[in-house]
PDB file of N, CA and C in Angstrom:
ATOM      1  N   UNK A   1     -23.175-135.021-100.553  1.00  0.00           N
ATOM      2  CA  UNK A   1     -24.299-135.324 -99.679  1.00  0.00           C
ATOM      3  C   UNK A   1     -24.359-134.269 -98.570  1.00  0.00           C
ATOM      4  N   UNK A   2     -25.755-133.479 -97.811  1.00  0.00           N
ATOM      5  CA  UNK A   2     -25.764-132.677 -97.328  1.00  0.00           C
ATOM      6  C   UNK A   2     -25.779-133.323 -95.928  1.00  0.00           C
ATOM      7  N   UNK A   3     -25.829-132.266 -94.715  1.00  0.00           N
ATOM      8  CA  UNK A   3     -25.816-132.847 -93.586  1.00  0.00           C
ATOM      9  C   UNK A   3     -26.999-131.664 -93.029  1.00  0.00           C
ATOM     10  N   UNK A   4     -27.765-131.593 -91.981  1.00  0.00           N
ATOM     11  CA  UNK A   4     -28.497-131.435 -91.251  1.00  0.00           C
ATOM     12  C   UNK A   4     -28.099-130.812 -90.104  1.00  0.00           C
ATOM     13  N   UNK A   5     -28.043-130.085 -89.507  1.00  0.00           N
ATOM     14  CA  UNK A   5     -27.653-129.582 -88.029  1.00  0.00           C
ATOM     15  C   UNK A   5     -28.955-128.962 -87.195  1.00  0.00           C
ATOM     16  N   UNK A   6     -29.274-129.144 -86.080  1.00  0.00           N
ATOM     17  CA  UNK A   6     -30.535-128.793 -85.000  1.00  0.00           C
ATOM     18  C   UNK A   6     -29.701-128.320 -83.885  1.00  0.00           C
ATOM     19  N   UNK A   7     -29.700-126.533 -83.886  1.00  0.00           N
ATOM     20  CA  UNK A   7     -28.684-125.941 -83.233  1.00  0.00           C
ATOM     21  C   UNK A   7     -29.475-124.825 -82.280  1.00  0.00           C
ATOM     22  N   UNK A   8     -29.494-125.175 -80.792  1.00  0.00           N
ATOM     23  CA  UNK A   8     -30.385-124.437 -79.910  1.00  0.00           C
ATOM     24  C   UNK A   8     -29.696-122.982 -79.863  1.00  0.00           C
ATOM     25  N   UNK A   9     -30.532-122.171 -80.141  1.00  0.00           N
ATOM     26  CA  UNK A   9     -29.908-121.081 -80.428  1.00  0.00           C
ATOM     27  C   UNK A   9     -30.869-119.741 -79.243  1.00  0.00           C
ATOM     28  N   UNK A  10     -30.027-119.208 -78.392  1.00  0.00           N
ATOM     29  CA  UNK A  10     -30.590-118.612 -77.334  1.00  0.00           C
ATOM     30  C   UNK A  10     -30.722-116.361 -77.862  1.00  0.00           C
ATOM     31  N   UNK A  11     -31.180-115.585 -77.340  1.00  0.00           N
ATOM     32  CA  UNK A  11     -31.320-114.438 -77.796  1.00  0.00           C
ATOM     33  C   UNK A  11     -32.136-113.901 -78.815  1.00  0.00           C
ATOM     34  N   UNK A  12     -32.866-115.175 -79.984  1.00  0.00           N
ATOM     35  CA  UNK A  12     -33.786-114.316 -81.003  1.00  0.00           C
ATOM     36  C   UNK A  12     -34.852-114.107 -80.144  1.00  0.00           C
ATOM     37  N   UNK A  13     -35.871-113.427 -80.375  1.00  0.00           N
ATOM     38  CA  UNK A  13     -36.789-112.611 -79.722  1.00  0.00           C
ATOM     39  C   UNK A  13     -38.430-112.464 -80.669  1.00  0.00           C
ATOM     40  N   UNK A  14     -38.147-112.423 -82.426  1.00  0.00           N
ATOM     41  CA  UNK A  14     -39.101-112.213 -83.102  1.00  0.00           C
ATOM     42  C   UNK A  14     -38.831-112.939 -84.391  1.00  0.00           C
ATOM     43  N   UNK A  15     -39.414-112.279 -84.969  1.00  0.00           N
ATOM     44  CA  UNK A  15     -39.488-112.365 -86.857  1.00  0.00           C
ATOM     45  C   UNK A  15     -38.193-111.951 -87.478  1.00  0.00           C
ATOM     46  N   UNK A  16     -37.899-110.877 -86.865  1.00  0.00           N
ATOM     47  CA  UNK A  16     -36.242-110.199 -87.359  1.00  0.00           C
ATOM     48  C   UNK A  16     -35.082-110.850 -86.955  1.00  0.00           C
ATOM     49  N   UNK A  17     -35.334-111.285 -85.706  1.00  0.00           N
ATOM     50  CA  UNK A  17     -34.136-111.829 -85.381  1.00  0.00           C
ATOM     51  C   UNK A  17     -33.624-113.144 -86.346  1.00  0.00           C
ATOM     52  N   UNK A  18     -35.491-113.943 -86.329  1.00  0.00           N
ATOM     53  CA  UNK A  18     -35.072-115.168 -87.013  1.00  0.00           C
ATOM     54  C   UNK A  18     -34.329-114.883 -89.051  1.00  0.00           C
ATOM     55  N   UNK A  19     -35.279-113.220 -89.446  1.00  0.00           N
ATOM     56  CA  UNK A  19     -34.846-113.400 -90.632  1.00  0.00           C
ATOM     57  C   UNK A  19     -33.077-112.800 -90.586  1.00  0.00           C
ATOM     58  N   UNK A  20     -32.837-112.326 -89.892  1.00  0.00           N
ATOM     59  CA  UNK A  20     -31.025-111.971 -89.373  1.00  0.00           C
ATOM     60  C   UNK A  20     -30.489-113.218 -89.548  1.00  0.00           C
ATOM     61  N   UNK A  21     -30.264-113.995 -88.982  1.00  0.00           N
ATOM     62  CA  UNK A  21     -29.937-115.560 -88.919  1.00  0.00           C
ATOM     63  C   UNK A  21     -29.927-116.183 -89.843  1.00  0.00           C
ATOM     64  N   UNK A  22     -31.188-116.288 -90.748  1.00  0.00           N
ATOM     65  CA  UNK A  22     -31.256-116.826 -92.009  1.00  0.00           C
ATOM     66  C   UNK A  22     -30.843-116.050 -93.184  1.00  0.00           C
ATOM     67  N   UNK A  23     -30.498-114.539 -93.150  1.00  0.00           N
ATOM     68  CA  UNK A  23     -29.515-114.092 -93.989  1.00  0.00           C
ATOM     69  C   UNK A  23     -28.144-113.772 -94.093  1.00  0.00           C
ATOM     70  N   UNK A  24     -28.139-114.263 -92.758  1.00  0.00           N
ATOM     71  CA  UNK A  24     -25.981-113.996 -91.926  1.00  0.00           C
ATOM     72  C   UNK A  24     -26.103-115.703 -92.823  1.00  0.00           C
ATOM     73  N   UNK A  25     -27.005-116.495 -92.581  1.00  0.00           N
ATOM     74  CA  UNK A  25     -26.310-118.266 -92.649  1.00  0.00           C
ATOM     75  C   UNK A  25     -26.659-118.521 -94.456  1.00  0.00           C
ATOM     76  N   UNK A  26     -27.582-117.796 -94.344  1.00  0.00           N
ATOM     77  CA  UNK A  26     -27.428-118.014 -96.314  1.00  0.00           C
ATOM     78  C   UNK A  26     -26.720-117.607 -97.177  1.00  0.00           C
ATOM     79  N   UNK A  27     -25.845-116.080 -96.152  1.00  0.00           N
ATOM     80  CA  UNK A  27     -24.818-116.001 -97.345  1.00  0.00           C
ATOM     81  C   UNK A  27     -23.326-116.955 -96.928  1.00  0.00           C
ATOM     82  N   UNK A  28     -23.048-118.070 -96.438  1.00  0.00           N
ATOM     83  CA  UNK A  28     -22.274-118.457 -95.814  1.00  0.00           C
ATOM     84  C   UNK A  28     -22.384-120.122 -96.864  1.00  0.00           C
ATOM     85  N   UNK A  29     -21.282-119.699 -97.458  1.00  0.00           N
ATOM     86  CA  UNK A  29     -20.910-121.211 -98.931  1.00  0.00           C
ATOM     87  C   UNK A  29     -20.905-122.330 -98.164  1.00  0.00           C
ATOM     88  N   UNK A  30     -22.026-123.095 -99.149  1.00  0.00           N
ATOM     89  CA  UNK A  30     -22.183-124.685 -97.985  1.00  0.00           C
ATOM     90  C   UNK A  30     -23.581-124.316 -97.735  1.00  0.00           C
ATOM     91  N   UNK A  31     -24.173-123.413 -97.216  1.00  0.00           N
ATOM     92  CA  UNK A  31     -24.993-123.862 -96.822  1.00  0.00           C
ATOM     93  C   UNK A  31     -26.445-123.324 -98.095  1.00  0.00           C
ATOM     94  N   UNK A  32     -26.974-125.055 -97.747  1.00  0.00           N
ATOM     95  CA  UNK A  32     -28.436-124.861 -98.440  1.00  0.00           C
ATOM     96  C   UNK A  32     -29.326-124.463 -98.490  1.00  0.00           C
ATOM     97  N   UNK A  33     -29.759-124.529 -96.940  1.00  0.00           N
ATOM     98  CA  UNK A  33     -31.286-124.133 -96.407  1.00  0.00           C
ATOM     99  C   UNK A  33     -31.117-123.919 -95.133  1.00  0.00           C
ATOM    100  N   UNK A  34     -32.005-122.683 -94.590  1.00  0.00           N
ATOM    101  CA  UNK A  34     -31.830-122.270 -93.258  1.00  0.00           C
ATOM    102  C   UNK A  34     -33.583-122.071 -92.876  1.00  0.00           C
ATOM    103  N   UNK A  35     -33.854-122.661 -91.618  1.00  0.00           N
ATOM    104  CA  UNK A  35     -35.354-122.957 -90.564  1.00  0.00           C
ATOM    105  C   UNK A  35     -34.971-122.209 -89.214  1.00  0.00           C
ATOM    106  N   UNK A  36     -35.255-120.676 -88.887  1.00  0.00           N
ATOM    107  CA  UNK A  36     -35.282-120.321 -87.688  1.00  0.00           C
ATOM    108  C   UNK A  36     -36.202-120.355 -86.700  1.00  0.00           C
ATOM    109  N   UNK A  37     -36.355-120.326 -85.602  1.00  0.00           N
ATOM    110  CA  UNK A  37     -37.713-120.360 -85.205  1.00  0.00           C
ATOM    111  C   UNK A  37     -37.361-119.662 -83.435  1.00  0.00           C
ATOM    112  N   UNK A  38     -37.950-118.604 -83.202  1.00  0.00           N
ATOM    113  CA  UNK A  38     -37.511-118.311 -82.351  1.00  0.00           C
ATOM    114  C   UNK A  38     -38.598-118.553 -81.223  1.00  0.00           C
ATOM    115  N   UNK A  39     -39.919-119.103 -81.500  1.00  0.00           N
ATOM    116  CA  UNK A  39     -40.807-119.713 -80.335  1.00  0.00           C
ATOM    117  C   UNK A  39     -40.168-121.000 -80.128  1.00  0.00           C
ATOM    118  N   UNK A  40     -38.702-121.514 -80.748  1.00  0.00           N
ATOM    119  CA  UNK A  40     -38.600-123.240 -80.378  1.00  0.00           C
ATOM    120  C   UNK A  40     -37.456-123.089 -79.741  1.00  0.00           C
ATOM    121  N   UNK A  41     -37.153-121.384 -80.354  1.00  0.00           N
ATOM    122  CA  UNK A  41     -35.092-121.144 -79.817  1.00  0.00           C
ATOM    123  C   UNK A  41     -34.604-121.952 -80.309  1.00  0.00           C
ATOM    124  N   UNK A  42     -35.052-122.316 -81.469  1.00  0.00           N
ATOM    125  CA  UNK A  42     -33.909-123.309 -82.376  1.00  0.00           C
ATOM    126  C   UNK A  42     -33.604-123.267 -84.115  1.00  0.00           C
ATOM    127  N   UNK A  43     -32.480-123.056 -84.625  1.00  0.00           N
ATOM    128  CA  UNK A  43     -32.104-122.863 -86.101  1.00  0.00           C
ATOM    129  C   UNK A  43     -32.065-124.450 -86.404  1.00  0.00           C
ATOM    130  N   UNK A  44     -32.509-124.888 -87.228  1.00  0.00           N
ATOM    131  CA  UNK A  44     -31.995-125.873 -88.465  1.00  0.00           C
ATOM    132  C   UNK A  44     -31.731-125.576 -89.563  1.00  0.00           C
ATOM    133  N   UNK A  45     -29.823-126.178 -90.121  1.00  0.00           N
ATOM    134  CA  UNK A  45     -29.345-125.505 -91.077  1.00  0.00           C
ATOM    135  C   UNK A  45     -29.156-126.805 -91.931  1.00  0.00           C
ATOM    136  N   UNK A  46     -29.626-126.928 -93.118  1.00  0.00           N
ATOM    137  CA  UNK A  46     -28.758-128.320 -94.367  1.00  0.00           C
ATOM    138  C   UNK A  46     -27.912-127.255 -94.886  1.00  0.00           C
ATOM    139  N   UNK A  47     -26.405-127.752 -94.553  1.00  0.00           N
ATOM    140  CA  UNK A  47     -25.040-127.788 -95.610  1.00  0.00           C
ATOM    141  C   UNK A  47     -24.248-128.880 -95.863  1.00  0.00           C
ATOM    142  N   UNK A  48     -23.417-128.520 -96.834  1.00  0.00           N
ATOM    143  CA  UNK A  48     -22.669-129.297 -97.535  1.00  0.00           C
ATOM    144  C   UNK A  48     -21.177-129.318 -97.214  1.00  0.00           C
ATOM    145  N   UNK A  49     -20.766-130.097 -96.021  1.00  0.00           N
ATOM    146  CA  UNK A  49     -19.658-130.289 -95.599  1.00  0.00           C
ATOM    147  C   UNK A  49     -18.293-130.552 -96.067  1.00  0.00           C
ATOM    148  N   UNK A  50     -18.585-130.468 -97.261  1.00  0.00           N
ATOM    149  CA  UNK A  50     -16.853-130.387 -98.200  1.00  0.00           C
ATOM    150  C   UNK A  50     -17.005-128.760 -98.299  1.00  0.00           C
ATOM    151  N   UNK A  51     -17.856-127.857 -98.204  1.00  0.00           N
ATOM    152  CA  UNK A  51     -18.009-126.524 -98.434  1.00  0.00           C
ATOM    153  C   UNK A  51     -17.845-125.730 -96.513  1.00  0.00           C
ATOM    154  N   UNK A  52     -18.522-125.857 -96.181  1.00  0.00           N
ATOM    155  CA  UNK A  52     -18.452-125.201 -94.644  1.00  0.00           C
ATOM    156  C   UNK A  52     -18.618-126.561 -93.333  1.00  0.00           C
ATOM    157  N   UNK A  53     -18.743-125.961 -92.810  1.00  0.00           N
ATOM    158  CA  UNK A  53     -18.390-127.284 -91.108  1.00  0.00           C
ATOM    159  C   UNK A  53     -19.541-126.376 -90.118  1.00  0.00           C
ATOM    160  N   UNK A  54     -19.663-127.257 -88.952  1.00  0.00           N
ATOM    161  CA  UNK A  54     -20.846-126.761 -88.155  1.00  0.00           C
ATOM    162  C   UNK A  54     -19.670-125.665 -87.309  1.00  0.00           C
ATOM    163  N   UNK A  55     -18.131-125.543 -86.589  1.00  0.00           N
ATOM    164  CA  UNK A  55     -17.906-124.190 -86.536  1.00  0.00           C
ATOM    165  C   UNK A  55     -18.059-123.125 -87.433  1.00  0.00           C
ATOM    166  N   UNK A  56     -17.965-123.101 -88.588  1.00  0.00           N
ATOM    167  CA  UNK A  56     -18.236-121.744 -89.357  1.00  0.00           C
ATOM    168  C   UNK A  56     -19.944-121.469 -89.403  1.00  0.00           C
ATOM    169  N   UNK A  57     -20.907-122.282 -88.881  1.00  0.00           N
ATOM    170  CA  UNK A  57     -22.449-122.011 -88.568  1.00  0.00           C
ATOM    171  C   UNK A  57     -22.252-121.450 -87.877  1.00  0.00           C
ATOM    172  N   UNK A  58     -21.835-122.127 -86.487  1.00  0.00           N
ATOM    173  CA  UNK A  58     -22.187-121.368 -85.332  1.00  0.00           C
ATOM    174  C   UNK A  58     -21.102-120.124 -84.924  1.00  0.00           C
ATOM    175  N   UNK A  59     -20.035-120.074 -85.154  1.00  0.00           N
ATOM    176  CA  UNK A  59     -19.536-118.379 -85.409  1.00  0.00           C
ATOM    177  C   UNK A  59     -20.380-117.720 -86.088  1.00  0.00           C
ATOM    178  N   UNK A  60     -21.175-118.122 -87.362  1.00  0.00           N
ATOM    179  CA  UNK A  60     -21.577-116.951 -87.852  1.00  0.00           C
ATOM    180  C   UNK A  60     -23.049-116.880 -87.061  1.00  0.00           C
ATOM    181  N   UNK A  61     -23.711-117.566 -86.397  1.00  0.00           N
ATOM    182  CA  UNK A  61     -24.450-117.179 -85.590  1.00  0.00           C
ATOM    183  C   UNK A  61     -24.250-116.295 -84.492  1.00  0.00           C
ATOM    184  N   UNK A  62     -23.012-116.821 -83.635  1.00  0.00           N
ATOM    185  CA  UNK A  62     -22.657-116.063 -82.547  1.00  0.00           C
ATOM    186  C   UNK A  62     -22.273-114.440 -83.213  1.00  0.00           C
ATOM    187  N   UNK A  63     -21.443-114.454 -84.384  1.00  0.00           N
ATOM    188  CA  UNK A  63     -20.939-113.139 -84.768  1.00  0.00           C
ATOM    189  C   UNK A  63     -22.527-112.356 -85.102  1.00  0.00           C
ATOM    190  N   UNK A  64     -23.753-112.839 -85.283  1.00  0.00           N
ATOM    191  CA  UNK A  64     -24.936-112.111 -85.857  1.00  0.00           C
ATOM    192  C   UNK A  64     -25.850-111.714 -84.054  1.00  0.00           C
ATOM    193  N   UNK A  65     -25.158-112.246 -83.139  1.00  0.00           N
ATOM    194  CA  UNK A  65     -25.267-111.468 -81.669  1.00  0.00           C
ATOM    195  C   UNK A  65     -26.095-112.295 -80.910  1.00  0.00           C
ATOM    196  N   UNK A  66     -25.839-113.718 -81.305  1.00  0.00           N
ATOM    197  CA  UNK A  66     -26.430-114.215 -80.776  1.00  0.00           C
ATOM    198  C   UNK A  66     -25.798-116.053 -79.867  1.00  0.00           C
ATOM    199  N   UNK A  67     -26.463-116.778 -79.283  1.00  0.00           N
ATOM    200  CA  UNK A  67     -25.619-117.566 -78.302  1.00  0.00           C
ATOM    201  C   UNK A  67     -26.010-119.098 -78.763  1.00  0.00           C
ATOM    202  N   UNK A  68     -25.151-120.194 -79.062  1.00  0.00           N
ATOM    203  CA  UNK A  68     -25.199-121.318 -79.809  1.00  0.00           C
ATOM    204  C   UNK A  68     -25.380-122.238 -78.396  1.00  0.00           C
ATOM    205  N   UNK A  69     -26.347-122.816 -78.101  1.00  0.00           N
ATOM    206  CA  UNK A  69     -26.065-123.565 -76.992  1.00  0.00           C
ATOM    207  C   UNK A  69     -25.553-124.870 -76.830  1.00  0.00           C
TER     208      UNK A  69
END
C-alpha cells in the first residue's frame, strides 16, 4: 500500500526547478509518482514504504539544492 507525502518545499523558482525534483525523486526506488509545483512551493510524492521512507525524499530533495520545510 502506497503512502502520500505533501512536502513544502522552499527555492524552486520555475518549470526546471520543478522538472529537477521530479527527476532526482523518480529515480529514487519506492517512489511512484511525483507533483511539483513551484507557484504552491510544494512537492507531492506517492511511495511505497517497504521500498524508501519520507527521510530518503527529503535528502534527495535537499541534495537536488533545495530546502524541505
Amino acid at each position: 500500500m502506497s503512502e502520500i507525502a505533501s512536502l513544502a518545499v522552499t527555492g524552486m523558482k520555475c518549470g526546471g526547478c520543478e522538472n529537477n525534483i521530479v527527476g532526482k525523486l523518480s529515480a529514487v526506488p519506492g517512489v511512484i509518482a511525483v507533483k511539483a509545483s513551484h507557484t504552491e512551493k510544494r512537492v507531492d510524492v506517492e511511495y511505497d514504504p517497504t521500498q524508501t521512507d519520507l527521510d530518503e525524499i527529503e535528502d534527495t530533495i535537499v541534495e537536488a539544492g533545495f530546502k524541505v520545510e
